[in-house]
C-alpha atoms as a PDB file:
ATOM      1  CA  UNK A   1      99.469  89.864  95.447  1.00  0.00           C
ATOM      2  CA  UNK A   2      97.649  88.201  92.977  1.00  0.00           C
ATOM      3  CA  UNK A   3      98.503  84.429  92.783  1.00  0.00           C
ATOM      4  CA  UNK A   4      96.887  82.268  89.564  1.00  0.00           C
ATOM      5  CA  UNK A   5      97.519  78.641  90.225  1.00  0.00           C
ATOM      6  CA  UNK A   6      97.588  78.065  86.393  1.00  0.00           C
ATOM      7  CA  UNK A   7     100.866  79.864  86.320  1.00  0.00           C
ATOM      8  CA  UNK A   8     102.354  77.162  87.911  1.00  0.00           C
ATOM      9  CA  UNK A   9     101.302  74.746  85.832  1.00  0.00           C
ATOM     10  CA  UNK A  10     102.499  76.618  82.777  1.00  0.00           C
ATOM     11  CA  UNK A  11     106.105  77.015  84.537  1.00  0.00           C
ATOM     12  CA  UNK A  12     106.018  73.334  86.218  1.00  0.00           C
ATOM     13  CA  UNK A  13     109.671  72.503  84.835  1.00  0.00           C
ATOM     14  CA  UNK A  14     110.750  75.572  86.010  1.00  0.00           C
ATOM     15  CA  UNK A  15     109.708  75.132  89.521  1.00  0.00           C
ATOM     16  CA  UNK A  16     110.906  71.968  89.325  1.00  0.00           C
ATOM     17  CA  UNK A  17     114.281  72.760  88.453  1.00  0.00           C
ATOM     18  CA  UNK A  18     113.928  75.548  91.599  1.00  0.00           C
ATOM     19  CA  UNK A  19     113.147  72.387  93.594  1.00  0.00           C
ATOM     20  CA  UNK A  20     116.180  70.720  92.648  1.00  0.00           C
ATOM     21  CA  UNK A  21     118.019  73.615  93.920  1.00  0.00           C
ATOM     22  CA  UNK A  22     116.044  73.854  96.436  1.00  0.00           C
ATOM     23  CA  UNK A  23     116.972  70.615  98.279  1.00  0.00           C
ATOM     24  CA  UNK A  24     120.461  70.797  97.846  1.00  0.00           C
ATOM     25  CA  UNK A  25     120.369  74.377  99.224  1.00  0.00           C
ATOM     26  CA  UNK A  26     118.691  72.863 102.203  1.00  0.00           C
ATOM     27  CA  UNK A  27     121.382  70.796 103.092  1.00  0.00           C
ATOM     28  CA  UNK A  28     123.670  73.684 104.124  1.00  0.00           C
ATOM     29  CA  UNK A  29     121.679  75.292 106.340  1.00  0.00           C
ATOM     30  CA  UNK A  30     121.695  75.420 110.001  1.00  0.00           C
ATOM     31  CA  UNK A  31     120.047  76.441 113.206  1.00  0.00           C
ATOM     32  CA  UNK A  32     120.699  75.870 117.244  1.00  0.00           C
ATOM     33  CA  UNK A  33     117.435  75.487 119.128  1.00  0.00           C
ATOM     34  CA  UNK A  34     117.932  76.113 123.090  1.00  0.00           C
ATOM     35  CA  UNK A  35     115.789  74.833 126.041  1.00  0.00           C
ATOM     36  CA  UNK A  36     116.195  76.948 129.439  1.00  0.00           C
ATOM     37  CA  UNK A  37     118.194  79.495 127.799  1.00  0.00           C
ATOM     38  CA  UNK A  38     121.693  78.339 127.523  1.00  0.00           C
ATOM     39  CA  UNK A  39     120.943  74.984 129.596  1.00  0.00           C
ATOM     40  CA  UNK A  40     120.369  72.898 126.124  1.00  0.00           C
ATOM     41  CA  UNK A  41     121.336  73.492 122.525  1.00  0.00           C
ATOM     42  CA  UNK A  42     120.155  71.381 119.612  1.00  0.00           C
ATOM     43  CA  UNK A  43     121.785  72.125 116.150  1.00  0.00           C
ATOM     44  CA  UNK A  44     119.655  70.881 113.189  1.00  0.00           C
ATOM     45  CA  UNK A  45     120.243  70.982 109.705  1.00  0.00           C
ATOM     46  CA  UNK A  46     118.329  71.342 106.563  1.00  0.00           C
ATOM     47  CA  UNK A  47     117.234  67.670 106.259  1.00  0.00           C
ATOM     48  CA  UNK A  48     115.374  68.247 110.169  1.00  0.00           C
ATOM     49  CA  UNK A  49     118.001  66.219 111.238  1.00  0.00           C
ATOM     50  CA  UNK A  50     119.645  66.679 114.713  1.00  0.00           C
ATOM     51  CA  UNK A  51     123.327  67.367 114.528  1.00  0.00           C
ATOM     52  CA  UNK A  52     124.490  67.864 117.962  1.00  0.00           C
ATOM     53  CA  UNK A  53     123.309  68.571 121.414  1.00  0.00           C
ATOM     54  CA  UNK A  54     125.101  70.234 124.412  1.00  0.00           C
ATOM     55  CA  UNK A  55     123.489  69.703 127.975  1.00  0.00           C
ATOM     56  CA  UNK A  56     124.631  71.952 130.714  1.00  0.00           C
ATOM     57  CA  UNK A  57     125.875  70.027 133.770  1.00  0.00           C
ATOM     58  CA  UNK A  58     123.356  72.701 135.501  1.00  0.00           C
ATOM     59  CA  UNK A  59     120.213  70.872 133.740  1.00  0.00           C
ATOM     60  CA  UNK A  60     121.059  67.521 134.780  1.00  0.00           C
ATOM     61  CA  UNK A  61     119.765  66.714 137.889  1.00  0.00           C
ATOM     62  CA  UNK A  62     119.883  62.916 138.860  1.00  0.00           C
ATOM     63  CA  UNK A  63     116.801  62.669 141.050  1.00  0.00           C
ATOM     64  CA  UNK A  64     115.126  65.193 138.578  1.00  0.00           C
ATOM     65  CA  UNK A  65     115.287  63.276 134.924  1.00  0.00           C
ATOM     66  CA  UNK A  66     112.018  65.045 134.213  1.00  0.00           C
ATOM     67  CA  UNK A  67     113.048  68.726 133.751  1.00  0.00           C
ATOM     68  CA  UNK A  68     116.641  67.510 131.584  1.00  0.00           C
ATOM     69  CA  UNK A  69     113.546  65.762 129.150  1.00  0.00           C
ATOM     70  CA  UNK A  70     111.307  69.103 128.994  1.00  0.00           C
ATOM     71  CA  UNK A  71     114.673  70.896 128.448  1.00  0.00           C
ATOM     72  CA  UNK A  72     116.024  68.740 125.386  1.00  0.00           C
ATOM     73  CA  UNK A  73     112.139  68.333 124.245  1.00  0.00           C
ATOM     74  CA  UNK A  74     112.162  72.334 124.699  1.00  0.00           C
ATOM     75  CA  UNK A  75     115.422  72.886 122.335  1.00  0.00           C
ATOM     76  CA  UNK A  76     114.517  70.158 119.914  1.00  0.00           C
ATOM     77  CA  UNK A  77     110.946  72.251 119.590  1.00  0.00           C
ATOM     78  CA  UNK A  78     112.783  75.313 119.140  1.00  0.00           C
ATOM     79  CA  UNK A  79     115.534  74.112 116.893  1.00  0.00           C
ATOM     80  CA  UNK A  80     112.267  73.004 114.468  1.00  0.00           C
ATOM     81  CA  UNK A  81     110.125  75.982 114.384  1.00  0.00           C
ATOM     82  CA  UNK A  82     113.797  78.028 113.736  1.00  0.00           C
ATOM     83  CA  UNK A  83     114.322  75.474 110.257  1.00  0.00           C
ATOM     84  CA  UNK A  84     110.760  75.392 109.576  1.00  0.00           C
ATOM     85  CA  UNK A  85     110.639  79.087 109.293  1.00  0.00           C
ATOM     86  CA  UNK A  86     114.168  79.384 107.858  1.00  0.00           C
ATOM     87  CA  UNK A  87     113.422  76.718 105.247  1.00  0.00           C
ATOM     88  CA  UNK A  88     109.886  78.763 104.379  1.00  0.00           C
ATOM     89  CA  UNK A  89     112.130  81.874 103.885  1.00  0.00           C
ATOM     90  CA  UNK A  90     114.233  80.168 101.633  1.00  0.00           C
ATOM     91  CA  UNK A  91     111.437  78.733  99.677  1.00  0.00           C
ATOM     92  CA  UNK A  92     109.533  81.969  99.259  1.00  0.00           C
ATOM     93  CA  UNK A  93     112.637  83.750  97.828  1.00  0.00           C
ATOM     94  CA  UNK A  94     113.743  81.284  95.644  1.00  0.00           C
ATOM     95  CA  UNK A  95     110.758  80.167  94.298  1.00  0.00           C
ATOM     96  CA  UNK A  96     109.434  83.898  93.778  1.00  0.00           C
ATOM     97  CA  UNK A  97     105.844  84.590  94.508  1.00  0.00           C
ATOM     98  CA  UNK A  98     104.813  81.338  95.523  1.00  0.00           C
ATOM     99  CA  UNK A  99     102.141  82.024  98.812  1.00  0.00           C
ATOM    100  CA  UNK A 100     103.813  81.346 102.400  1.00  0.00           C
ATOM    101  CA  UNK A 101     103.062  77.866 103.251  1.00  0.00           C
ATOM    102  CA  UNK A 102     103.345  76.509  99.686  1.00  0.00           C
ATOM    103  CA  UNK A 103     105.982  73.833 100.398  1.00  0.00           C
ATOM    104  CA  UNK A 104     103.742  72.269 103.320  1.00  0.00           C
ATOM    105  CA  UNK A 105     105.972  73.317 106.084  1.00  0.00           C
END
């Protein structure tokens, strides 16, 4: 593909009426992120904001704190890559030929 930055300087209010859209898009979407398989779920939404989180009484173990902390840092991590990439999908389709990567995610 041949990408010419001056293209999007031509159609600047375009894109950013796409970014408008964009962001409110973002809002409704969704992912679970999960640390030692079921153990931990974190849901996040659009805004990379944490929405809930379910711990497995198996991953809580009182004289272990430690691995319940790698297993919420482990969802959390996963829940972010999951939006990142989901939010980089998004972007790429709306915004139509823009490269990967464009929206700094």
């Amino acid at each position: 593909m041949n990408f010419n930055p001056m293209d999007i300087l031509k159609n600047a209010s375009g894109i950013q009426a796409k970014m408008e859209e964009m962001k409110k898009s973002m809002e409704s979407l969704s992912v679970s992120g999960y640390g030692g398989g079921d153990m931990v779920r974190v849901d996040m939404n659009g805004r990379m904001e944490i929405t809930d989180v379910k711990i497995s009484p198996d991953a809580i173990d009182a004289s272990d704190p430690s691995m319940t902390e790698q297993l919420v840092k482990a969802a959390c991590t996963d829940a972010y890559n999951k939006m990142k990439q989901k939010i980089n999908e998004e972007f790429s389709s709306r915004m139509g030929g823009l490269p990967p990567g464009f929206a700094g995610m």
